[in-house]
N, C-alpha and C. Protein backbone atom coordinates (compact mmCIF):
# COMPACT_ATOMS: atom_id res chain seq x y z
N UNK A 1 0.22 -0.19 -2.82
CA UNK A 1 0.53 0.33 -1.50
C UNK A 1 0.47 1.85 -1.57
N UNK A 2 -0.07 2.32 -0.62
CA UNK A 2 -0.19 3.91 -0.37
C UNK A 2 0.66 4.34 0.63
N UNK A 3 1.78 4.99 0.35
CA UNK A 3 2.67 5.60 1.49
C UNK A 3 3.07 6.82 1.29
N UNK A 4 1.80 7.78 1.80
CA UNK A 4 1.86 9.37 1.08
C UNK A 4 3.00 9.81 2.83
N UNK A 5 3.64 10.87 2.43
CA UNK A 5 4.30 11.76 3.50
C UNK A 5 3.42 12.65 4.15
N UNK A 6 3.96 12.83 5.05
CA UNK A 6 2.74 13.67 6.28
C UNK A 6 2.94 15.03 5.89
N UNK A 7 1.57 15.42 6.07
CA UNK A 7 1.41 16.54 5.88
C UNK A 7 -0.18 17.12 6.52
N UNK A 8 -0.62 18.49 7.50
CA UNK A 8 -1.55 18.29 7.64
C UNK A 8 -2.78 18.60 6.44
N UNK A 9 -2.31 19.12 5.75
CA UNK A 9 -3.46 18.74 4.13
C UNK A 9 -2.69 17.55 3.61
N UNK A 10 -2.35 16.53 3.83
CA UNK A 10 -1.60 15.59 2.60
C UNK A 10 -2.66 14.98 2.61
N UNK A 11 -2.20 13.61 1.46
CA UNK A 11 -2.90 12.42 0.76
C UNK A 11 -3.94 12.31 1.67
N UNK A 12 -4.07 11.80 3.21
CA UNK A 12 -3.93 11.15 3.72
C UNK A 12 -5.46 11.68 4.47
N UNK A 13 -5.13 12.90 5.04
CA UNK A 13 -6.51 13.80 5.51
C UNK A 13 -7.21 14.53 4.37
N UNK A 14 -6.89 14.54 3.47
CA UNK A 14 -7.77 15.32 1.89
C UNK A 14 -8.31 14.36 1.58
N UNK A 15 -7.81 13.15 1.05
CA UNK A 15 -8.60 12.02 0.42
C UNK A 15 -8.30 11.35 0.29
N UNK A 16 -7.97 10.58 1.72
CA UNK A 16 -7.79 9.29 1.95
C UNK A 16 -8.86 8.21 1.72
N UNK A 17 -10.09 8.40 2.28
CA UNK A 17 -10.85 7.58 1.98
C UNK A 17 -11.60 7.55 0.73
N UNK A 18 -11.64 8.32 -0.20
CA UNK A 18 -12.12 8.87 -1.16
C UNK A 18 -11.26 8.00 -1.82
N UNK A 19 -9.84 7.63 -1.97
CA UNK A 19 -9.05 7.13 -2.77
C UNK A 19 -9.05 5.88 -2.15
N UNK A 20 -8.96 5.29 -1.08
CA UNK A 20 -8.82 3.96 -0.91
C UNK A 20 -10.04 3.36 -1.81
N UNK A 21 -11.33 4.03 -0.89
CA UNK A 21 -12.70 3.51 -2.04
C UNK A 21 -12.57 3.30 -3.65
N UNK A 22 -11.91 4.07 -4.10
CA UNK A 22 -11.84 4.04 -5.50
C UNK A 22 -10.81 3.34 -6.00
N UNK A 23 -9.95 3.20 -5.03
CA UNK A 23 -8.63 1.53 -5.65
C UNK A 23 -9.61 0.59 -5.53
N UNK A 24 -10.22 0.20 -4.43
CA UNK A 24 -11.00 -1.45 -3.95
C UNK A 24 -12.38 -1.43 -5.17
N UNK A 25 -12.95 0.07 -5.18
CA UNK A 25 -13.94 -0.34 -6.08
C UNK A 25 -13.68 -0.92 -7.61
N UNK A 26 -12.46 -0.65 -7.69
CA UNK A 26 -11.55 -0.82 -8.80
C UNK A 26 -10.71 -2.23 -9.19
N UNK A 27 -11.10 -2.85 -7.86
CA UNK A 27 -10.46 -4.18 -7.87
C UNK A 27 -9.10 -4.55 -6.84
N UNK A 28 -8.52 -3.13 -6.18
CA UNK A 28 -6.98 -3.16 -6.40
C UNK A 28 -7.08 -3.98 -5.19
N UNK A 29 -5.97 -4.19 -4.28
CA UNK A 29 -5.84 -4.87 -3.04
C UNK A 29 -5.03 -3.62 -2.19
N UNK A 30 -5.86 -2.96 -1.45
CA UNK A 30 -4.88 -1.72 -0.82
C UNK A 30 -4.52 -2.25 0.77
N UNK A 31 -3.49 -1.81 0.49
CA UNK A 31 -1.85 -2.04 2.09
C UNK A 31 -2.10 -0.43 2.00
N UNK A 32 -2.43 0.60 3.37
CA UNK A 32 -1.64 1.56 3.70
C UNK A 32 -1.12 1.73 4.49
N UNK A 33 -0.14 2.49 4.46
CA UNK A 33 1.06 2.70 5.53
C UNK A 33 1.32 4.10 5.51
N UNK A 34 0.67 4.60 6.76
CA UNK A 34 0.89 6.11 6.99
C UNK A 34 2.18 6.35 7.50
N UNK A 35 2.78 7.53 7.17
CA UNK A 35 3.74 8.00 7.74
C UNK A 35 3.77 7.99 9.40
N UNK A 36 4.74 7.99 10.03
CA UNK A 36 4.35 7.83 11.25
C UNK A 36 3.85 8.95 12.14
N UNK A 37 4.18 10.47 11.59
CA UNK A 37 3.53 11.57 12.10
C UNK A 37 2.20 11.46 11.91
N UNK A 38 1.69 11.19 10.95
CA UNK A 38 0.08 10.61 10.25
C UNK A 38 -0.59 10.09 11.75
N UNK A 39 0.31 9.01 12.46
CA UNK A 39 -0.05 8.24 13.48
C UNK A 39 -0.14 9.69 14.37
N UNK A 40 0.53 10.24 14.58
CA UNK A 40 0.62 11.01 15.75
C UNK A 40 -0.69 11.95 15.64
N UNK A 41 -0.35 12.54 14.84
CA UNK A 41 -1.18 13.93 14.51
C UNK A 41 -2.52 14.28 13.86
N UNK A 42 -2.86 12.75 13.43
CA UNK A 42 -4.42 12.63 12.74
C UNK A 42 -5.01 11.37 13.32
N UNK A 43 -4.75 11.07 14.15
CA UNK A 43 -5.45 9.73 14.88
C UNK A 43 -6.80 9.38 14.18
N UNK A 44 -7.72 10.06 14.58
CA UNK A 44 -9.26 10.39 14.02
C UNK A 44 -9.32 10.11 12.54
N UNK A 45 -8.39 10.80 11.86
CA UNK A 45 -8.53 10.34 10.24
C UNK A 45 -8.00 8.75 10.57
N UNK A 46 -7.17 8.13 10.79
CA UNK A 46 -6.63 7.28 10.97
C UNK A 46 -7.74 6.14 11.29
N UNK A 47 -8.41 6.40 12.66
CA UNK A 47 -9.00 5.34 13.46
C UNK A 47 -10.74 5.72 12.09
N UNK A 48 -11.02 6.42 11.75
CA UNK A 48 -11.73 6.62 10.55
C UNK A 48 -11.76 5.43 9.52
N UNK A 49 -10.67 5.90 9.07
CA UNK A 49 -10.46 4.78 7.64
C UNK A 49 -9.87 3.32 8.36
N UNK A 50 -9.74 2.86 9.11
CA UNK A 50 -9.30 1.38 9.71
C UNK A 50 -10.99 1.30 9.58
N UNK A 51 -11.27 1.81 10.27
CA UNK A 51 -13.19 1.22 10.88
C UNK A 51 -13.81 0.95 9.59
N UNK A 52 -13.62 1.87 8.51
CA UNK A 52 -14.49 1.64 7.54
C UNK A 52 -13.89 0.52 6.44
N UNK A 53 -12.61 0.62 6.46
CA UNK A 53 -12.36 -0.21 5.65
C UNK A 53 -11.52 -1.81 6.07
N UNK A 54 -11.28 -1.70 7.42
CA UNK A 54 -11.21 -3.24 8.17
C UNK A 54 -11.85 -4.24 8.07
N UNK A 55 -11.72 -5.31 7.59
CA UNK A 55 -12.20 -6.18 7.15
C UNK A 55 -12.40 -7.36 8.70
């Protein structure tokens, strides 16, 4: 599970997708759970990584 704290450089907008890719390519089974400012304040990164990595 990935549950980085908000920040506007955090985990989350730096390399979020960069790191999800590299858990799954890796085998892992990734759950993330953004902080809820994450929701507010980066939508776009957000609605980003759902699209690409929604199954």
């Amino acid at each position: 599970m990935i549950a980085p704290s908000w920040s506007t450089d955090g985990l989350i907008e730096t390399k979020g997708d960069e790191l999800i890719q590299t858990l799954l390519d890796s085998g892992y089974n990734v759950i993330l759970r953004p902080h809820p400012m994450t929701y507010k304040k980066s939508q776009k990164t957000i609605k980003k990584i759902e699209k690409k990595f929604t199954k």
